[in-house]
Protein backbone atom coordinates (compact mmCIF):
# COMPACT_ATOMS: atom_id res chain seq x y z
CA UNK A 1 -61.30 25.90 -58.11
CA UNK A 2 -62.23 27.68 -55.45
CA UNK A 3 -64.49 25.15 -52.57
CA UNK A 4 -63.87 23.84 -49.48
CA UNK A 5 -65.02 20.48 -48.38
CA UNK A 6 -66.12 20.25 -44.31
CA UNK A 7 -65.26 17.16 -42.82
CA UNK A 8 -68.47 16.17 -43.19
CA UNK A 9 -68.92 16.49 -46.59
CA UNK A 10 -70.41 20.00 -46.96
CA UNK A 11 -68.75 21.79 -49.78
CA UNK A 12 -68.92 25.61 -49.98
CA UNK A 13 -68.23 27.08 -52.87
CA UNK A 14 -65.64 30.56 -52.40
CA UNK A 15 -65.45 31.86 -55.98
CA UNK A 16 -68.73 34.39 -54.97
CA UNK A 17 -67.24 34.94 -51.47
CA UNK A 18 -66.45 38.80 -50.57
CA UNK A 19 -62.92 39.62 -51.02
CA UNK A 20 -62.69 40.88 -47.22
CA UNK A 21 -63.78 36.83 -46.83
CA UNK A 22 -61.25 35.57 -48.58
CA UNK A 23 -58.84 37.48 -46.88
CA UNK A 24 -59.76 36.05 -43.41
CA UNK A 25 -59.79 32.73 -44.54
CA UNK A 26 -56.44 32.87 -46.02
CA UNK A 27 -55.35 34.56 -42.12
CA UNK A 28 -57.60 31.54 -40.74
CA UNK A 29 -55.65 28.69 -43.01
CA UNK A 30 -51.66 30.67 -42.11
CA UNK A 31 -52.80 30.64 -37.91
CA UNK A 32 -54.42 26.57 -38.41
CA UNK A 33 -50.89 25.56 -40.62
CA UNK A 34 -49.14 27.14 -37.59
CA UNK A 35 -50.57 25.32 -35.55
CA UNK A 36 -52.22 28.25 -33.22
CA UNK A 37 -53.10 27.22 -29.88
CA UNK A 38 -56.88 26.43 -29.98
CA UNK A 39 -58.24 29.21 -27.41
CA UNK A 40 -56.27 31.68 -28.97
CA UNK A 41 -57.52 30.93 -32.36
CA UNK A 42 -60.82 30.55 -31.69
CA UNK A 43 -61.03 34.21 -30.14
CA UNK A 44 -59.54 35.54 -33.33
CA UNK A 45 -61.84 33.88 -35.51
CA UNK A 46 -65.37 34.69 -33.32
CA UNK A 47 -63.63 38.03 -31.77
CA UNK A 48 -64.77 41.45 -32.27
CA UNK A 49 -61.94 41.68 -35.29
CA UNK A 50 -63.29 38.90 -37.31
CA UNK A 51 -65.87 38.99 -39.98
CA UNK A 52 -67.79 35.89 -38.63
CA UNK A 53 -70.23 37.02 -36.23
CA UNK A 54 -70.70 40.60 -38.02
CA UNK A 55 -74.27 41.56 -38.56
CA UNK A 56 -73.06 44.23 -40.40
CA UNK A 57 -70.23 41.70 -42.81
CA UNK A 58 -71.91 38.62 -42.90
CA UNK A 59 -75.65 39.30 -42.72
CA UNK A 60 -78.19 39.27 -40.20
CA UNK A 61 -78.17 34.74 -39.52
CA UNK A 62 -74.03 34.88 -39.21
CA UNK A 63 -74.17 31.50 -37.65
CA UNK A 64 -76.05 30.05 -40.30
CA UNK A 65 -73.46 31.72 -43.44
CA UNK A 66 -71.16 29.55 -45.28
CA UNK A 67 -68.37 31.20 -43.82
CA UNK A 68 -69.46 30.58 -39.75
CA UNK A 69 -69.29 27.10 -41.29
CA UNK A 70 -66.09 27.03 -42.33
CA UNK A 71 -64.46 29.03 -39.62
CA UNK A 72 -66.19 26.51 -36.53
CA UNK A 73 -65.16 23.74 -39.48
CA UNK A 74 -61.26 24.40 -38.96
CA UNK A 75 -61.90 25.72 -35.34
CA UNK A 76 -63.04 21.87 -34.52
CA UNK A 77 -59.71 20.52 -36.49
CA UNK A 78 -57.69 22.43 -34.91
CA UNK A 79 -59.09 21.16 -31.87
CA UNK A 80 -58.74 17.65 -32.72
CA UNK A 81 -55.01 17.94 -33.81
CA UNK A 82 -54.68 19.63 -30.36
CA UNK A 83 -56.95 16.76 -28.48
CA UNK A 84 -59.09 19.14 -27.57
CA UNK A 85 -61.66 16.42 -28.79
CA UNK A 86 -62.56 12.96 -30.37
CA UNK A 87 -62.27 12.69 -34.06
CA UNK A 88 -65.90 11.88 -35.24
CA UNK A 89 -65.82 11.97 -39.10
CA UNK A 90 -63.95 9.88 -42.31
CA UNK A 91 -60.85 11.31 -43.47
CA UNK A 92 -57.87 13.24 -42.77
CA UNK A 93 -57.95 16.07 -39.59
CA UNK A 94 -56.31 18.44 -41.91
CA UNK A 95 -58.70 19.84 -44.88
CA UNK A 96 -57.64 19.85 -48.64
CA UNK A 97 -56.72 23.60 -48.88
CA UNK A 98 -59.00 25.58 -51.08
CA UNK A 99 -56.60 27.74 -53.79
CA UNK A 100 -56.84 30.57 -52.79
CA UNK A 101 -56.05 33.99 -54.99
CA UNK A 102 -53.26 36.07 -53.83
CA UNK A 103 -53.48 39.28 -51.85
């Protein structure tokens, strides 16, 4: 199953996502797991090159899109692992990985 579960609880289901979305989160998850450091990966996931804040990929509200979610989601726990900030929510920093198809 494809969903992945903010660390607030939120759950967004991916199975509908675009497949240029699932793409970019799979690049998202490899540069979190590697541990990125946080201004550099939060440039490539708001940047020009990214899909988030595309009026013209991710309709005309980006910041209020599932995916904007889930990017600012694992932009904030990457931050945390980094101590960048305070952890404020239940649970593990790290999110249960959504499986992801191939490609």
């Amino acid at each position: 199953m494809m969903r992945y579960r903010a660390r607030f609880g939120d759950e967004y289901d991916l199975e509908n996502w675009p497949a240029e979305h699932i793409r970019w989160l799979r690049e998202a998850i490899r540069w979190y797991e590697q541990n990125m450091p946080y201004e550099q990966f939060t440039q490539r996931i708001l940047g020009p090159a990214s899909p988030v804040l595309d009026r013209r990929r991710n309709g005309p509200m980006p910041t209020r899109s599932p995916l904007y979610a889930v990017a600012t989601d694992l932009q904030f726990r990457l931050g945390v692992k980094q101590g960048f900030f305070a952890k404020d929510w239940d649970g593990e920093v790290d999110p249960q990985w959504p499986k992801l198809p191939k490609g």
